[in-house]
PDB file of N, CA and C in Angstrom:
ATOM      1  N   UNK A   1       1.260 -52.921  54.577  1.00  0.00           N
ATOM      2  CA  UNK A   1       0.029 -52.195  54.413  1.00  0.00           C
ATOM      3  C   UNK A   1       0.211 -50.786  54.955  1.00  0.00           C
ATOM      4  N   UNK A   2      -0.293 -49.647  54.388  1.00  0.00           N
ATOM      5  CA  UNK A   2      -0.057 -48.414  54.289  1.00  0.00           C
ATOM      6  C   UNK A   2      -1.188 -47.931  55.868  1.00  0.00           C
ATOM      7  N   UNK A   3      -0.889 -46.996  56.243  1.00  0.00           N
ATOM      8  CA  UNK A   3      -1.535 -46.408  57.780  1.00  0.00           C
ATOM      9  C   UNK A   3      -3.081 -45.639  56.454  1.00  0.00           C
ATOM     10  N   UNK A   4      -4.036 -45.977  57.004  1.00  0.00           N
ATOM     11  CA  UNK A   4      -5.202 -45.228  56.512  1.00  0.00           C
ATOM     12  C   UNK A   4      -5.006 -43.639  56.769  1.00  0.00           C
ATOM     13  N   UNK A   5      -5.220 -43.030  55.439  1.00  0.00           N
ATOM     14  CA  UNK A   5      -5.333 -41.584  55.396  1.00  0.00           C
ATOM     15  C   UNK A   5      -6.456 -40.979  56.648  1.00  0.00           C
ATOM     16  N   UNK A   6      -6.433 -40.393  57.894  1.00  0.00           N
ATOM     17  CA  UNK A   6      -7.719 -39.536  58.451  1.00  0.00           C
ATOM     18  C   UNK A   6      -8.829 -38.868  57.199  1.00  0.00           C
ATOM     19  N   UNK A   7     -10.069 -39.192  57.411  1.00  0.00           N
ATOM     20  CA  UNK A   7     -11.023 -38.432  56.735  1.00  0.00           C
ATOM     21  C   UNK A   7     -11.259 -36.970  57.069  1.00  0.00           C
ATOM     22  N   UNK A   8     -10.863 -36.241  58.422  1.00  0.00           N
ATOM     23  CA  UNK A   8     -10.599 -35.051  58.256  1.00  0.00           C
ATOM     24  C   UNK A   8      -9.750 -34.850  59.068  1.00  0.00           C
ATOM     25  N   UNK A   9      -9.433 -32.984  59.411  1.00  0.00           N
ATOM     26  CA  UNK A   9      -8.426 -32.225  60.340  1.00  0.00           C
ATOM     27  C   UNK A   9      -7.426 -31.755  59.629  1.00  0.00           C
ATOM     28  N   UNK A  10      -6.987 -31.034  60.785  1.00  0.00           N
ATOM     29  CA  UNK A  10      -5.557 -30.422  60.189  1.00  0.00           C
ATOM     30  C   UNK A  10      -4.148 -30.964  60.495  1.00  0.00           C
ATOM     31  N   UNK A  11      -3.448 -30.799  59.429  1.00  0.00           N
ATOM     32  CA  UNK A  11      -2.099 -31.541  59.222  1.00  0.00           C
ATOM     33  C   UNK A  11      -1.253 -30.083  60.419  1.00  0.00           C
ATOM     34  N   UNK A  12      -0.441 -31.418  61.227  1.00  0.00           N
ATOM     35  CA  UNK A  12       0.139 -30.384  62.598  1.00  0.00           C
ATOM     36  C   UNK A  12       1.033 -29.479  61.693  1.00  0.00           C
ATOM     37  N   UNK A  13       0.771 -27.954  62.060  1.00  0.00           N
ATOM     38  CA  UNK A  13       1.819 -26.733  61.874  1.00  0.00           C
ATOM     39  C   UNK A  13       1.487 -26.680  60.598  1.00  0.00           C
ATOM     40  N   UNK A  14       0.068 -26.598  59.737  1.00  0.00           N
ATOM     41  CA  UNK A  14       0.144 -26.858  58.503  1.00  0.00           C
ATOM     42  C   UNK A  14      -0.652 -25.526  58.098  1.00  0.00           C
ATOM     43  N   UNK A  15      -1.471 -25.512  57.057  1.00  0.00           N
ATOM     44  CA  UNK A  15      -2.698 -24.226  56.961  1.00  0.00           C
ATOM     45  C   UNK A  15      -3.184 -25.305  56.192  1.00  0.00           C
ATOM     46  N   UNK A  16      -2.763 -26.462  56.478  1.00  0.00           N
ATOM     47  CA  UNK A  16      -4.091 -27.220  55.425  1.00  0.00           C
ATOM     48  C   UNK A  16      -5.069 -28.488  56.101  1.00  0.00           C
ATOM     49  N   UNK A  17      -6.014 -28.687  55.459  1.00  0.00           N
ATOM     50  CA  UNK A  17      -7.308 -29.412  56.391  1.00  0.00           C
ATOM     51  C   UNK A  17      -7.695 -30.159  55.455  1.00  0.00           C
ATOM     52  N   UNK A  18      -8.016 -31.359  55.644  1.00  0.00           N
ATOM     53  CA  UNK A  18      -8.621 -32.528  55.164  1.00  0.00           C
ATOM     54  C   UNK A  18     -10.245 -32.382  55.883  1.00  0.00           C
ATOM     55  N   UNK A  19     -11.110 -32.052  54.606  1.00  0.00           N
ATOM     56  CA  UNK A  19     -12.403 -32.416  55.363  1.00  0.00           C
ATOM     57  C   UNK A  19     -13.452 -33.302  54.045  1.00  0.00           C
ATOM     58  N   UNK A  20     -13.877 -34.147  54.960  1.00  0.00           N
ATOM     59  CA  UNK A  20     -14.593 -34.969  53.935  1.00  0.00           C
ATOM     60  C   UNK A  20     -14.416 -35.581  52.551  1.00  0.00           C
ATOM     61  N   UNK A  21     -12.426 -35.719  52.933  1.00  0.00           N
ATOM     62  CA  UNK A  21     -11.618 -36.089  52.264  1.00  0.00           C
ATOM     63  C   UNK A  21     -11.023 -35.804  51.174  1.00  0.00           C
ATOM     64  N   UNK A  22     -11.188 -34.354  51.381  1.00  0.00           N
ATOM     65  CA  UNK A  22     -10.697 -33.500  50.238  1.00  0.00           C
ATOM     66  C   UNK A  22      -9.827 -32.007  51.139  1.00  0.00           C
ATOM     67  N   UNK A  23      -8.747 -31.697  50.546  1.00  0.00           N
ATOM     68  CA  UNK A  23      -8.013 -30.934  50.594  1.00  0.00           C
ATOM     69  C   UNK A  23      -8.219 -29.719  50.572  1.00  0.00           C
ATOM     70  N   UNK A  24      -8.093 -28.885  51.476  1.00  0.00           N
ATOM     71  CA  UNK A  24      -8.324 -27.473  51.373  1.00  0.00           C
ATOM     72  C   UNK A  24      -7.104 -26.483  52.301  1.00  0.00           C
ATOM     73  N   UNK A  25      -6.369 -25.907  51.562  1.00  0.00           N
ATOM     74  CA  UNK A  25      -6.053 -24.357  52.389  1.00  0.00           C
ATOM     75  C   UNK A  25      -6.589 -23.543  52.842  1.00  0.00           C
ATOM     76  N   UNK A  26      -6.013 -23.145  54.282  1.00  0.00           N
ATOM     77  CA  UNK A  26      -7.250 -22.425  55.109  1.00  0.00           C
ATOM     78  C   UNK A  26      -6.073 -21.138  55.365  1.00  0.00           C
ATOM     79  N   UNK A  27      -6.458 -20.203  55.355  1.00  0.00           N
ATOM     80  CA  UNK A  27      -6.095 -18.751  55.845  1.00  0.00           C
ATOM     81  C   UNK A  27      -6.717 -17.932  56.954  1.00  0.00           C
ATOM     82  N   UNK A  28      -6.455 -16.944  57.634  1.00  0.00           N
ATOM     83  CA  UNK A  28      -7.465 -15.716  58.092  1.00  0.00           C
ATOM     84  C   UNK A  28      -8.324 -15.259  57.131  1.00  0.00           C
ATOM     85  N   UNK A  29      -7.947 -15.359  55.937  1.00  0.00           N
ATOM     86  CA  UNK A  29      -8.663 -14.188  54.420  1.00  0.00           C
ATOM     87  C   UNK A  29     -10.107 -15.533  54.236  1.00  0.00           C
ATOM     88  N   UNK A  30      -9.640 -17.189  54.173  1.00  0.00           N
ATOM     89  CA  UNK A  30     -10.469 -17.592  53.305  1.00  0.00           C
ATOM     90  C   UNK A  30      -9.775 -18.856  53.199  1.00  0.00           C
ATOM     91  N   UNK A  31     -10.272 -19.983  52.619  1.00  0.00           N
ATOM     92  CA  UNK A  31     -10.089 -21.330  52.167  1.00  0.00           C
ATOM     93  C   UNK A  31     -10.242 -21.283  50.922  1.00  0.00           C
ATOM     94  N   UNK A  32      -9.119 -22.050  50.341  1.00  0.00           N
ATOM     95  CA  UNK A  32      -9.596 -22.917  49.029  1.00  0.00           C
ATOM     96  C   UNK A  32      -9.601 -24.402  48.844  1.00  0.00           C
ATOM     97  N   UNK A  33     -10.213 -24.871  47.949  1.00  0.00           N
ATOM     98  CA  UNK A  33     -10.352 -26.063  47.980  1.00  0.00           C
ATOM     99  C   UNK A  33      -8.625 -26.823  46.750  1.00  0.00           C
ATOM    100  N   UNK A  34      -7.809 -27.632  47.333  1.00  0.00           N
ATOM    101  CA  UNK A  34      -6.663 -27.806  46.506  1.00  0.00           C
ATOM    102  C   UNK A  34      -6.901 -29.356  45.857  1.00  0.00           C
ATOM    103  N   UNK A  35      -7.026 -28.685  44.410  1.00  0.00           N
ATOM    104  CA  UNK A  35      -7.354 -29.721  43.162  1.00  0.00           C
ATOM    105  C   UNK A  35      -5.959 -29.883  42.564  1.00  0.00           C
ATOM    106  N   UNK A  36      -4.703 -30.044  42.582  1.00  0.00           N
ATOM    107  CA  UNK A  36      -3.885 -30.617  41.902  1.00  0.00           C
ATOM    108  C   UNK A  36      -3.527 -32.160  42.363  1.00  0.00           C
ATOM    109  N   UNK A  37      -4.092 -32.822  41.705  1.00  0.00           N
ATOM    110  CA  UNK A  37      -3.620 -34.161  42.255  1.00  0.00           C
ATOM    111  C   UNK A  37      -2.356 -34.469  42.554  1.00  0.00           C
ATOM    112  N   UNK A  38      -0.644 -33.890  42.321  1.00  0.00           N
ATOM    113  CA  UNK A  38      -0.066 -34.252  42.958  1.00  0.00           C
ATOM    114  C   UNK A  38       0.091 -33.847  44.153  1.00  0.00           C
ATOM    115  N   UNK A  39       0.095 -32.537  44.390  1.00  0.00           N
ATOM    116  CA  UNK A  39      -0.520 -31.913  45.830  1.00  0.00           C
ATOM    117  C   UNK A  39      -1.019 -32.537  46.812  1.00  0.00           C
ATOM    118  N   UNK A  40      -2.363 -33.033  45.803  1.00  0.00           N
ATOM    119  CA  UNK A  40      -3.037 -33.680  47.605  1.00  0.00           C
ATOM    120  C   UNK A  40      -2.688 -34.919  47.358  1.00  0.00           C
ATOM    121  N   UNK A  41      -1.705 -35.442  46.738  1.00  0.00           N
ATOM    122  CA  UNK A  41      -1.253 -37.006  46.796  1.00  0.00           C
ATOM    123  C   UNK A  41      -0.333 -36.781  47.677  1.00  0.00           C
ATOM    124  N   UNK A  42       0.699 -35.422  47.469  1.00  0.00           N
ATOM    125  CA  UNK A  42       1.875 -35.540  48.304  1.00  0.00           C
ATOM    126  C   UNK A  42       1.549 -35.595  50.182  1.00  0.00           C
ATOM    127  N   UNK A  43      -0.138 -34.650  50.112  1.00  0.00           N
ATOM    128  CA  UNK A  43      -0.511 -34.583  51.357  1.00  0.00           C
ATOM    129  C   UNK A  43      -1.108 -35.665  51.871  1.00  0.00           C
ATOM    130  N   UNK A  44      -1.378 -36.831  51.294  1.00  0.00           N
ATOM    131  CA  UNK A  44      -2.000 -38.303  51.160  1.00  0.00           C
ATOM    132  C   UNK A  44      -0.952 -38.674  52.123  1.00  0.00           C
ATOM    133  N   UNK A  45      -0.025 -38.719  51.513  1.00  0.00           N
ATOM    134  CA  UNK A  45       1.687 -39.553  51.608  1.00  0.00           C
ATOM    135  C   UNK A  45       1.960 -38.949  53.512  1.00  0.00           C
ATOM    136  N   UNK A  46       1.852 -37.671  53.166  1.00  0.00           N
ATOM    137  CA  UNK A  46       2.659 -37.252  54.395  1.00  0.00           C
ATOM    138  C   UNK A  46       1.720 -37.485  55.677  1.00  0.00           C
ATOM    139  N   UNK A  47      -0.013 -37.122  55.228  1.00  0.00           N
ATOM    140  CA  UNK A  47      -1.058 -37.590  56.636  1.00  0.00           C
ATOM    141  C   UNK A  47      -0.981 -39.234  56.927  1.00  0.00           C
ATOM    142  N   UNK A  48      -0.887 -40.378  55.791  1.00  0.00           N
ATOM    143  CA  UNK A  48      -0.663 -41.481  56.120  1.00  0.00           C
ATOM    144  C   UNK A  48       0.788 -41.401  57.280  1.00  0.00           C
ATOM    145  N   UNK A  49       1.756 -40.706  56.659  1.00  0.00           N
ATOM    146  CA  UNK A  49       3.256 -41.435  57.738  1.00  0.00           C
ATOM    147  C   UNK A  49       2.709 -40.745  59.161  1.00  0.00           C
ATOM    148  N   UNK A  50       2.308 -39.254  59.304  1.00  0.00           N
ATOM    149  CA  UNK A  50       1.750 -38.744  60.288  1.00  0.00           C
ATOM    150  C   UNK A  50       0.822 -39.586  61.488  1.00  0.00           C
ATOM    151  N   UNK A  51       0.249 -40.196  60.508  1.00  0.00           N
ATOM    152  CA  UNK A  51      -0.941 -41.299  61.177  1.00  0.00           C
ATOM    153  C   UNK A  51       0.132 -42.663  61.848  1.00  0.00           C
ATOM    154  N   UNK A  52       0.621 -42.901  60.507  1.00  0.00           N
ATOM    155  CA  UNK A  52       1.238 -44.041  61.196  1.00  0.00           C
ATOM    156  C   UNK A  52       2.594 -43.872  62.358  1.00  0.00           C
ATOM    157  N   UNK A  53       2.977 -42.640  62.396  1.00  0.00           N
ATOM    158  CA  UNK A  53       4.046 -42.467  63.488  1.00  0.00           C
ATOM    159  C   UNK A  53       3.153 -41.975  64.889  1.00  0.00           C
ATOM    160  N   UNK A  54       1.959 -41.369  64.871  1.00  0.00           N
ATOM    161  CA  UNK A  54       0.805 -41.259  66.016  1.00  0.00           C
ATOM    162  C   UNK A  54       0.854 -42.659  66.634  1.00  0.00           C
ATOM    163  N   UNK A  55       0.454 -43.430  65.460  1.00  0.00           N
ATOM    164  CA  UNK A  55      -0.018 -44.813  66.511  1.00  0.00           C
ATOM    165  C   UNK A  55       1.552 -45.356  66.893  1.00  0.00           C
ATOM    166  N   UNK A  56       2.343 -45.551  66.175  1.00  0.00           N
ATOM    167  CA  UNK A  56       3.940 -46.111  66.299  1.00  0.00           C
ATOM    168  C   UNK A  56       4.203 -45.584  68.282  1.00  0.00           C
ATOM    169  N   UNK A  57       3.918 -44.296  68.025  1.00  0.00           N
ATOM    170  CA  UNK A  57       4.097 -43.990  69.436  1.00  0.00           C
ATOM    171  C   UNK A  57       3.604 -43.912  70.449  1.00  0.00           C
ATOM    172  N   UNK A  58       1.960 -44.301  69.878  1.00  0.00           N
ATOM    173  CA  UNK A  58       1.269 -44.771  71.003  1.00  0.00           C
ATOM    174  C   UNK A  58       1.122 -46.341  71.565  1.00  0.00           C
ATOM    175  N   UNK A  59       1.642 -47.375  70.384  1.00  0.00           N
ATOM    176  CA  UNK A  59       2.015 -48.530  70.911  1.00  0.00           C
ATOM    177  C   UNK A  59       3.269 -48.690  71.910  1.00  0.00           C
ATOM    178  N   UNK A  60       4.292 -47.767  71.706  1.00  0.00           N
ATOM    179  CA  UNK A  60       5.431 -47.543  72.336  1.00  0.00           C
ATOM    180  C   UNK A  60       4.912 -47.438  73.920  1.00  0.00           C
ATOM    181  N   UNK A  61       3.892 -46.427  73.635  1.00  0.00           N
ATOM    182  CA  UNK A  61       3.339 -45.987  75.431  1.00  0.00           C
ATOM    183  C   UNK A  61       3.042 -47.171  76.027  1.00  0.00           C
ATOM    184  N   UNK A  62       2.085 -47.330  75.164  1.00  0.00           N
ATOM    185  CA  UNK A  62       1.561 -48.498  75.370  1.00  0.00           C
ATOM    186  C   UNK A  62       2.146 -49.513  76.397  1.00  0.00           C
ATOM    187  N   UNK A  63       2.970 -49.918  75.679  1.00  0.00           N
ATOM    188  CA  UNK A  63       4.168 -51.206  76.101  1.00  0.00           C
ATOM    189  C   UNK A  63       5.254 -50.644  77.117  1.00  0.00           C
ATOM    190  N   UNK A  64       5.236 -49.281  77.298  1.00  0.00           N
ATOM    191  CA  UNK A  64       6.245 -49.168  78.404  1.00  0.00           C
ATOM    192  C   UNK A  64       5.381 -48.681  79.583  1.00  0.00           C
ATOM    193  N   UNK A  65       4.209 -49.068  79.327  1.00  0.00           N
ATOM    194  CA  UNK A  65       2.967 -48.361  80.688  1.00  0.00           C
ATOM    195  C   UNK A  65       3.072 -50.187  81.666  1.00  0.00           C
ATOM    196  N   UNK A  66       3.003 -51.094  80.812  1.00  0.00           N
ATOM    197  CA  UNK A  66       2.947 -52.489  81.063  1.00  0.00           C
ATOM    198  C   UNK A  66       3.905 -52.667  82.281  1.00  0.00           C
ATOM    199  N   UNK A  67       3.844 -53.538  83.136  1.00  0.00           N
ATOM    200  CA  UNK A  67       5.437 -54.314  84.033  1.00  0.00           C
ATOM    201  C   UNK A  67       5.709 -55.297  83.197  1.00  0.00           C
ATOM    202  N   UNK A  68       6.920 -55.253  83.204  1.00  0.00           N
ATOM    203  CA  UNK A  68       7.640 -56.385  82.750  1.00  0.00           C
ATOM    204  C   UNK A  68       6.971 -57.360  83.446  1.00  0.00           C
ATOM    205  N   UNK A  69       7.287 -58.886  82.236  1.00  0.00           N
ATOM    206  CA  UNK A  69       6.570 -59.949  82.388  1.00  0.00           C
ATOM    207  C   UNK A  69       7.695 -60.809  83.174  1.00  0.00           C
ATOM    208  N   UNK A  70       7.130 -61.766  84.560  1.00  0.00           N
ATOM    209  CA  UNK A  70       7.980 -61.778  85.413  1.00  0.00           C
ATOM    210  C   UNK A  70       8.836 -63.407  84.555  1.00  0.00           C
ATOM    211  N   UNK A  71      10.292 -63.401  85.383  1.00  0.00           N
ATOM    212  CA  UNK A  71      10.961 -64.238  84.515  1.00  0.00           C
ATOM    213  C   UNK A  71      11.490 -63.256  83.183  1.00  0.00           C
ATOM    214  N   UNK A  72      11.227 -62.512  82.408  1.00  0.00           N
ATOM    215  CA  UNK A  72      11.830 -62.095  81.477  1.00  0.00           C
ATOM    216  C   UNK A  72      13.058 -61.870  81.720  1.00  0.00           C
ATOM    217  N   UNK A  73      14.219 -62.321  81.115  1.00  0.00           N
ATOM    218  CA  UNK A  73      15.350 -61.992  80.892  1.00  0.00           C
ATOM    219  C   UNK A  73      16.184 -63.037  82.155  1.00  0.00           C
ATOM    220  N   UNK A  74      15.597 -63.410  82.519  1.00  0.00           N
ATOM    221  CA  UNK A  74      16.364 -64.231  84.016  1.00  0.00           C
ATOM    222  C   UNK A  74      16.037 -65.760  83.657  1.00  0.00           C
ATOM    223  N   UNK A  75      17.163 -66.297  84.121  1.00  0.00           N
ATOM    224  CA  UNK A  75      17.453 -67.691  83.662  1.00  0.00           C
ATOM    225  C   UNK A  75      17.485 -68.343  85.145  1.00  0.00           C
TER     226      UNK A  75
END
């Protein structure tokens, strides 16, 4: 199962913003709104792995914030 796309924000180091689930380039000059569907599919693709490597590494924290469970590894 695929990491859910965010409904908005900006993609890190990007000029582009997801708001209200639509695609837009943002500048100093001005925004546009980006209608090519492969475009914002490709940006679909890349905010899902984005999303899913966020949480990937926050389960990581996660589990190394824990103590080891006693007995592990000892016989």
């Amino acid at each position: 199962m695929s990491a859910p796309t965010p409904r908005s924000g900006r993609l890190v180091r990007s000029p582009v913003v997801l708001r209200d689930g639509q695609w837009w380039l943002v500048s100093g000059a001005g925004s546009i709104l980006a209608t090519d569907p492969t475009f914002t599919g490709v940006l679909d693709g890349f905010a899902q792995a984005m999303t899913a490597a966020d949480q990937a590494v926050a389960d990581l924290r996660a589990r190394q914030s824990k103590p080891p469970a006693s007995g592990a590894g000892s016989e």
